[in-house]
C-alpha atoms as a PDB file:
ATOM      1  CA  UNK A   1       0.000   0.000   0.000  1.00  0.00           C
ATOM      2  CA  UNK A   2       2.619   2.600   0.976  1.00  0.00           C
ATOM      3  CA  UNK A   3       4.319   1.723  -2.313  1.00  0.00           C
ATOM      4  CA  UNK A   4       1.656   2.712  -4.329  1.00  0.00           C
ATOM      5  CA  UNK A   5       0.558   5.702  -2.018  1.00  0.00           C
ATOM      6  CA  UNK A   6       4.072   6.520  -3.061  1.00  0.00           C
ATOM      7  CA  UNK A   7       3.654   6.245  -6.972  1.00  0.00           C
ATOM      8  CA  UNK A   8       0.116   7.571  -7.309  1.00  0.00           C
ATOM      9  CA  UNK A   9       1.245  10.351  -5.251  1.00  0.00           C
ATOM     10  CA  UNK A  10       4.115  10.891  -7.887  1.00  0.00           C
ATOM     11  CA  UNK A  11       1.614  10.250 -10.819  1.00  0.00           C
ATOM     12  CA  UNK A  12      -1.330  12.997  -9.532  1.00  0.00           C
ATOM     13  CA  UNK A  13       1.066  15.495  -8.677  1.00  0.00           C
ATOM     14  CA  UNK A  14       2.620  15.574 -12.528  1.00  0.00           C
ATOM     15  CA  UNK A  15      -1.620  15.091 -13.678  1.00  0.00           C
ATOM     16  CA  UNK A  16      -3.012  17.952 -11.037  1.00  0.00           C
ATOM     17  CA  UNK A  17      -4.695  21.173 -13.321  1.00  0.00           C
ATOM     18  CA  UNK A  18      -6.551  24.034 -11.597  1.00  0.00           C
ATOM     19  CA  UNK A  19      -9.649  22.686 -12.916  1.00  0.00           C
ATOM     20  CA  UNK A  20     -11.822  19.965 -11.161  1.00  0.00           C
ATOM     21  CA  UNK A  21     -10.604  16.746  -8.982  1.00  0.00           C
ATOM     22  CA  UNK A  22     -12.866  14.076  -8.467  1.00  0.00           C
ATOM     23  CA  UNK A  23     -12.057  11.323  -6.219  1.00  0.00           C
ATOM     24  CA  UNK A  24     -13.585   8.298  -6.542  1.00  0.00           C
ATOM     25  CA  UNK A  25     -14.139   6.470  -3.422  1.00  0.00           C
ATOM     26  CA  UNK A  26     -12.234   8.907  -1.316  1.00  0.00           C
ATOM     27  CA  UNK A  27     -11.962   6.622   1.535  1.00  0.00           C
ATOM     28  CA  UNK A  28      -9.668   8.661   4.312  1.00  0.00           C
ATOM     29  CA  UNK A  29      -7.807   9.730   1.673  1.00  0.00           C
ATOM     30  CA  UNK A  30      -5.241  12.825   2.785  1.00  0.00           C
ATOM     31  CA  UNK A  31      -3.295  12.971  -0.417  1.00  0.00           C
ATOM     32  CA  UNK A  32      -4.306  16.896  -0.820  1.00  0.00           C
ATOM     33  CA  UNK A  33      -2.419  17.635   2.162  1.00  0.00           C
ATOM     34  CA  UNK A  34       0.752  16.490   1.043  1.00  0.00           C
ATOM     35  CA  UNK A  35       0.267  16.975  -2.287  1.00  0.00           C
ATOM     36  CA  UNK A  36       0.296  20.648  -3.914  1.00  0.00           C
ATOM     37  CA  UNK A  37      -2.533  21.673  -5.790  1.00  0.00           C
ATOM     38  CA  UNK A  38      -3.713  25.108  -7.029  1.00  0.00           C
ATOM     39  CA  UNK A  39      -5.735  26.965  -4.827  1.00  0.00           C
ATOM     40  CA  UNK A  40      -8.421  27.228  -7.812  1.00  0.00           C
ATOM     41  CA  UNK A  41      -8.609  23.668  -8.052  1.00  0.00           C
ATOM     42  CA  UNK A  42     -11.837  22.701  -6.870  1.00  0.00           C
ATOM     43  CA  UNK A  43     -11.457  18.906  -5.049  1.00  0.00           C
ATOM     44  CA  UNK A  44     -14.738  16.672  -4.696  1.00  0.00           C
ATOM     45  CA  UNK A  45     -15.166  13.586  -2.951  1.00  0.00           C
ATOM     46  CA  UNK A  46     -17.453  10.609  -3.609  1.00  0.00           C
ATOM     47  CA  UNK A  47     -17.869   8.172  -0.820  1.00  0.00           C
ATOM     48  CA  UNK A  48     -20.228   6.059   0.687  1.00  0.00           C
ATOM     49  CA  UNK A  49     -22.282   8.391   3.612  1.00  0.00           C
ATOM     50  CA  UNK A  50     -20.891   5.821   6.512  1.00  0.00           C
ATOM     51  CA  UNK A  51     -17.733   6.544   4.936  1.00  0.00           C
ATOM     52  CA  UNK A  52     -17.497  10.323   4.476  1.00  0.00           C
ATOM     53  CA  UNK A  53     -19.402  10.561   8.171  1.00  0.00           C
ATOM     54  CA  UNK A  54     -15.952   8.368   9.762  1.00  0.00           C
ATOM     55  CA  UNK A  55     -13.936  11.090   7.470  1.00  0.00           C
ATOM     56  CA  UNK A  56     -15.575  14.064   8.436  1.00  0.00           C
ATOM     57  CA  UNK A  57     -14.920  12.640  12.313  1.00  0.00           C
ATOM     58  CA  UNK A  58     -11.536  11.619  11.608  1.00  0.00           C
ATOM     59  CA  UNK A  59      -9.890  14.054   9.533  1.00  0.00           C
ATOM     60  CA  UNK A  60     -10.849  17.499  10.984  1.00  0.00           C
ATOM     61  CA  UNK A  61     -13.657  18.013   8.531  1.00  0.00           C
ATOM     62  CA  UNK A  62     -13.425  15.305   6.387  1.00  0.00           C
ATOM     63  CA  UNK A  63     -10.334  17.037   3.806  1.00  0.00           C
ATOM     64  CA  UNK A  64      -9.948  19.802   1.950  1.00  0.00           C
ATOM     65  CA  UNK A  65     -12.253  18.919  -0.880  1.00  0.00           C
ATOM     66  CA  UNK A  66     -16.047  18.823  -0.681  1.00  0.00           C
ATOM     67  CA  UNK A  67     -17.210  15.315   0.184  1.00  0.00           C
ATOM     68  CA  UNK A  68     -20.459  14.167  -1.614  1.00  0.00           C
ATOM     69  CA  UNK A  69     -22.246  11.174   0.104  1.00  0.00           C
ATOM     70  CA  UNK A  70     -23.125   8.366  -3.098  1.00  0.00           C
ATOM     71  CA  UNK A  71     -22.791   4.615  -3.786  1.00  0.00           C
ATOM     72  CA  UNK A  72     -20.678   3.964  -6.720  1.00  0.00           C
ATOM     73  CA  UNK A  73     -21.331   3.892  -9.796  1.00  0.00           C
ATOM     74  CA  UNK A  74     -24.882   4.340  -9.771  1.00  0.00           C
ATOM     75  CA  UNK A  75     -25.112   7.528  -7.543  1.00  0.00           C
ATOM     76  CA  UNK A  76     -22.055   9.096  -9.179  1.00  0.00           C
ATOM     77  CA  UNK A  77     -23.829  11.038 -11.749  1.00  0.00           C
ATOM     78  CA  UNK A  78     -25.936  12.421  -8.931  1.00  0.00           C
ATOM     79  CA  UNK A  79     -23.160  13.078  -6.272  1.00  0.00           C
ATOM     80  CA  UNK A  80     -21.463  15.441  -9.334  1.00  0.00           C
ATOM     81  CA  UNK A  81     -24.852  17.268  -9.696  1.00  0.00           C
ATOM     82  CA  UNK A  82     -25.073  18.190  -6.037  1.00  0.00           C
ATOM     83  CA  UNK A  83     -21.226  18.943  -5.850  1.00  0.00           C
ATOM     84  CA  UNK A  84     -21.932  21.732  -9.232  1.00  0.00           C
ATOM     85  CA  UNK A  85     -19.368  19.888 -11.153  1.00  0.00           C
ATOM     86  CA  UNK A  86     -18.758  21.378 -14.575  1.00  0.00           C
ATOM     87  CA  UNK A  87     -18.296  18.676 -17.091  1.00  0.00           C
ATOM     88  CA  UNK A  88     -16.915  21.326 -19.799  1.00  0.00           C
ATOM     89  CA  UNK A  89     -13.677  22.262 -17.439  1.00  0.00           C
ATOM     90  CA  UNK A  90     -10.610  19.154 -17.588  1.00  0.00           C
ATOM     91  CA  UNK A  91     -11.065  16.973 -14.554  1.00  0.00           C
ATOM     92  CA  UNK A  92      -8.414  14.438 -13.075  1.00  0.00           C
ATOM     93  CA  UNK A  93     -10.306  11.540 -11.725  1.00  0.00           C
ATOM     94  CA  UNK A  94      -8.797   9.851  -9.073  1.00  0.00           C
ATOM     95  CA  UNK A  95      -9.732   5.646  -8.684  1.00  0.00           C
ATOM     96  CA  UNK A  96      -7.291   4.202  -6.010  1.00  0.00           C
ATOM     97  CA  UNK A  97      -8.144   0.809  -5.229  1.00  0.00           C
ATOM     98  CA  UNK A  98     -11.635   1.291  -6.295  1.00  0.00           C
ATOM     99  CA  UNK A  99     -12.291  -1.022  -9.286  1.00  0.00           C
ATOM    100  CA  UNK A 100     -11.601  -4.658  -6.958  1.00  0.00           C
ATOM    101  CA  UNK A 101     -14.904  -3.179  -5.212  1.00  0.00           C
ATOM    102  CA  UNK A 102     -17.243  -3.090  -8.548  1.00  0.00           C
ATOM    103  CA  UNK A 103     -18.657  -6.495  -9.428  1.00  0.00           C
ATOM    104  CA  UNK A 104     -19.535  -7.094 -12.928  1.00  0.00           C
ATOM    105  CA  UNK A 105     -19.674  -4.824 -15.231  1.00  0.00           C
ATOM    106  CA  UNK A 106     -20.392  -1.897 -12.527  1.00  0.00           C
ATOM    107  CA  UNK A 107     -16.609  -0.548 -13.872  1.00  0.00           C
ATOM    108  CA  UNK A 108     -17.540  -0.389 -17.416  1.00  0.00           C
ATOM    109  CA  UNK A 109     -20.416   1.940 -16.095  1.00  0.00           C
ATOM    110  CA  UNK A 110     -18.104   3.985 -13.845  1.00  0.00           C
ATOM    111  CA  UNK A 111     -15.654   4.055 -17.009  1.00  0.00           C
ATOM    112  CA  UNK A 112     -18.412   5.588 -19.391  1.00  0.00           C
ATOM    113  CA  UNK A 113     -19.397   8.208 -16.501  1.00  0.00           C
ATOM    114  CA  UNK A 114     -16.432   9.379 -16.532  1.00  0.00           C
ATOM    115  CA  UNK A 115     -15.697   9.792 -20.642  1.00  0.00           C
ATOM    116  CA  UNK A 116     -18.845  11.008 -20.648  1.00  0.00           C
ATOM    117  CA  UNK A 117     -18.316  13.589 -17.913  1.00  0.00           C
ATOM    118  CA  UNK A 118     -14.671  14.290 -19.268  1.00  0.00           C
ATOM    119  CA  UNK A 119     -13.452  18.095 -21.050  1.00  0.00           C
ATOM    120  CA  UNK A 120     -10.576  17.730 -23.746  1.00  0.00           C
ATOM    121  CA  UNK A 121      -7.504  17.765 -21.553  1.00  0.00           C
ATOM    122  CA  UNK A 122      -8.952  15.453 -18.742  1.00  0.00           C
ATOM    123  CA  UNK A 123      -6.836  13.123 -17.055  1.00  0.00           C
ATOM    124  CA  UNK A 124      -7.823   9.850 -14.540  1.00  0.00           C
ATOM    125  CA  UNK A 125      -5.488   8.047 -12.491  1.00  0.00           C
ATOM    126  CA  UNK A 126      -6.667   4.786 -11.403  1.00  0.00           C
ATOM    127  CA  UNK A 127      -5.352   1.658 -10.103  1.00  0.00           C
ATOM    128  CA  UNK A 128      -5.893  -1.915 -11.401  1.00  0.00           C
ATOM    129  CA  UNK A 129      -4.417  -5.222 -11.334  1.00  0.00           C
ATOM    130  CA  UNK A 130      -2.034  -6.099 -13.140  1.00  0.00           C
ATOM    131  CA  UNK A 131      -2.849  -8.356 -16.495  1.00  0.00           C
ATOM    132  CA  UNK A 132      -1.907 -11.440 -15.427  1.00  0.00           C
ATOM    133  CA  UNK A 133      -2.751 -11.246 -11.582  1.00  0.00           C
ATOM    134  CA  UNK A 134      -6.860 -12.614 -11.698  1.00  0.00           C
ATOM    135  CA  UNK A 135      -5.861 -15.607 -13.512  1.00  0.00           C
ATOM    136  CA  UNK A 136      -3.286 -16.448 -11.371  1.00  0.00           C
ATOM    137  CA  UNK A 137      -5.498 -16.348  -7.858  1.00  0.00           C
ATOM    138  CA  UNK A 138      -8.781 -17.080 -10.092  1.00  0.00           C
ATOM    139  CA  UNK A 139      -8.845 -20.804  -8.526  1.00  0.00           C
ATOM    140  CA  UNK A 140      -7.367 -19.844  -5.207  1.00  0.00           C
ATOM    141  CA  UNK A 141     -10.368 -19.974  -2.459  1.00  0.00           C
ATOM    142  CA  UNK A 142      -8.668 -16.943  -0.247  1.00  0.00           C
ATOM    143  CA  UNK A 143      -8.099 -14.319  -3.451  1.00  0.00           C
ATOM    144  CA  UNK A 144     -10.970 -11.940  -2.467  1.00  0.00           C
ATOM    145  CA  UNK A 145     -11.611 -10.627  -5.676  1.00  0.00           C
ATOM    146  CA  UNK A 146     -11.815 -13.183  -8.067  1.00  0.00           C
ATOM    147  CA  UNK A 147     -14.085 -10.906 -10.967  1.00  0.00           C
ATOM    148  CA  UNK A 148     -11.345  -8.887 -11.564  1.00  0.00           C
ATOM    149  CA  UNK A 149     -11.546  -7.831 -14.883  1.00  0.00           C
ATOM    150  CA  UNK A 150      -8.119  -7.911 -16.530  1.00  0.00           C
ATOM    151  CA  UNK A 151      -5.888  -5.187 -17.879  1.00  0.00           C
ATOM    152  CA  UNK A 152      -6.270  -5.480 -21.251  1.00  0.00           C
ATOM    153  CA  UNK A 153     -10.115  -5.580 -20.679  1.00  0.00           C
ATOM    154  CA  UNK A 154     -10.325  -2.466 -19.472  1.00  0.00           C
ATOM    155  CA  UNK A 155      -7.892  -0.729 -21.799  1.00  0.00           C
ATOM    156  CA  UNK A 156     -10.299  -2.498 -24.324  1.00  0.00           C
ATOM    157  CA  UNK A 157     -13.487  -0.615 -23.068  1.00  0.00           C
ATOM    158  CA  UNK A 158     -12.206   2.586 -22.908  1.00  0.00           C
ATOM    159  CA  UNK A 159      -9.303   2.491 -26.179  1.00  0.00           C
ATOM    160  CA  UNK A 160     -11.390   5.186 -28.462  1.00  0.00           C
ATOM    161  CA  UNK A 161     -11.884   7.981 -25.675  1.00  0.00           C
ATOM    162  CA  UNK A 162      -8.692   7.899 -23.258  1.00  0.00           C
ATOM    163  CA  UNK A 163      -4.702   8.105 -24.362  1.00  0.00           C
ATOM    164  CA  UNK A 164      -3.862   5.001 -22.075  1.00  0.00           C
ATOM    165  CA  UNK A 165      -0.148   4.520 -20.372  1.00  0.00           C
ATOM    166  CA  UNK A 166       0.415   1.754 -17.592  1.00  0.00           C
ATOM    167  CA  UNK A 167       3.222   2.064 -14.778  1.00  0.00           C
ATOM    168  CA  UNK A 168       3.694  -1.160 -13.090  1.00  0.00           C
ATOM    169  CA  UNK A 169       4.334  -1.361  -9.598  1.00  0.00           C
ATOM    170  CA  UNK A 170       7.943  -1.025  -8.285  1.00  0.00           C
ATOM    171  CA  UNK A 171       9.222  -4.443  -7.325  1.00  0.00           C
ATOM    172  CA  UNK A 172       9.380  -5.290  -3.555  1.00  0.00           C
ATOM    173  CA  UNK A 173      10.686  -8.572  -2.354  1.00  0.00           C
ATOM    174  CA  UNK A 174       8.275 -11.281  -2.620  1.00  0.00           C
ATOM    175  CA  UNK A 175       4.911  -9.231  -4.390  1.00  0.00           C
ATOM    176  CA  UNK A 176       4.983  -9.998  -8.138  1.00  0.00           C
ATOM    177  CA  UNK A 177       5.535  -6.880 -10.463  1.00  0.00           C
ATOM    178  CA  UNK A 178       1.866  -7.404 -11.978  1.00  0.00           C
ATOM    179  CA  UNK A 179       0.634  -7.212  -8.441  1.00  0.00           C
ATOM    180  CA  UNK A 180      -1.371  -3.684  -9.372  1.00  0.00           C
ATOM    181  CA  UNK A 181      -0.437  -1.202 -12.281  1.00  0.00           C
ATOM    182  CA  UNK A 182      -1.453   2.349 -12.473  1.00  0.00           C
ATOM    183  CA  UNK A 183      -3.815   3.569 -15.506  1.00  0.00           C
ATOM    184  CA  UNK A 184      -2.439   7.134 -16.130  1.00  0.00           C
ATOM    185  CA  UNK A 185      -5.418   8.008 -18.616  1.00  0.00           C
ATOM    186  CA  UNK A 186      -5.963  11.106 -21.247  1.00  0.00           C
ATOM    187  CA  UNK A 187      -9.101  12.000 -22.656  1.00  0.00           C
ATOM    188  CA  UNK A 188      -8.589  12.223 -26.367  1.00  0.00           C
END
């Protein structure tokens, strides 16, 4: 985890614009404290209520973005009504650790939300697994996600819209180098 904290940190930083963040399951995320991003930049937050209720407790307000209570994918559209987002400004979507959540095709939905949602210039950074990593847990009883859709399935969904680039994980001792890859993703 602290690896890729590490990396997507590195990734968003060289992706943040002044324009619109969205955060896709925000979680207790605290990246915008330690990562610089123009004043302008307006930051919103999709969670689950329970979950933006334990954030709002925990971190002194909940972050410095606006947190928008929704289940994902289907309340999404919804969540970015209430929060005024302004689909003709470039967004960067942020999806850390968000896609082993989505069962069936619930991240093909999310994926066409967001092209859909998504100004020329628009970047998303999201996490996946790697392309070989389902397969190789897909019989193994304790592998919690075993749906997983692969890689090269979701570059196939989403090929037409988004300029696609993968960085794979940095290698630690014993966690194979498919083990996640970040999606660093242009809107074409």
């Amino acid at each position: 985890m602290a690896v890729r904290t590490l990396q997507l940190d590195e990734q968003i930083a060289r992706a943040v614009n002044p324009g619109q963040i969205v955060v896709l399951g925000a979680g207790l995320d605290t990246r915008f404290w330690r990562v610089p991003v123009p004043e302008s930049a307006r930051i919103i937050e999709i969670d689950s209520a329970a979950v933006n209720e334990l954030a709002r407790r925990l971190l002194r307000g909940g972050g410095r973005g606006r947190r928008v209570d929704a289940r994902i994918p289907g309340g999404v559209a919804d969540a970015l009504e209430r929060a005024e987002f302004d689909p003709r400004i470039p967004t960067l979507w942020i999806a850390e650790g968000l896609l082993e959540y989505l069962a069936g095709p619930m991240w093909e939905r999310l994926a066409q939300l967001m092209t859909a949602n998504s100004a020329p210039g628009s970047r998303a950074i999201v996490t996946v697994v790697g392309e070989n990593l389902p397969s190789r847990f897909a019989h193994d009883p304790a592998f919690p996600f075993p749906r997983l859709p692969s890689l090269s399935a979701i570059r196939s969904v989403i090929a037409n819209e988004w300029r696609v680039d993968v960085v794979e994980a940095r290698p630690l001792r014993g966690v194979p180098s498919d083990a996640f890859a970040i999606m660093v993703m242009q809107r074409a």
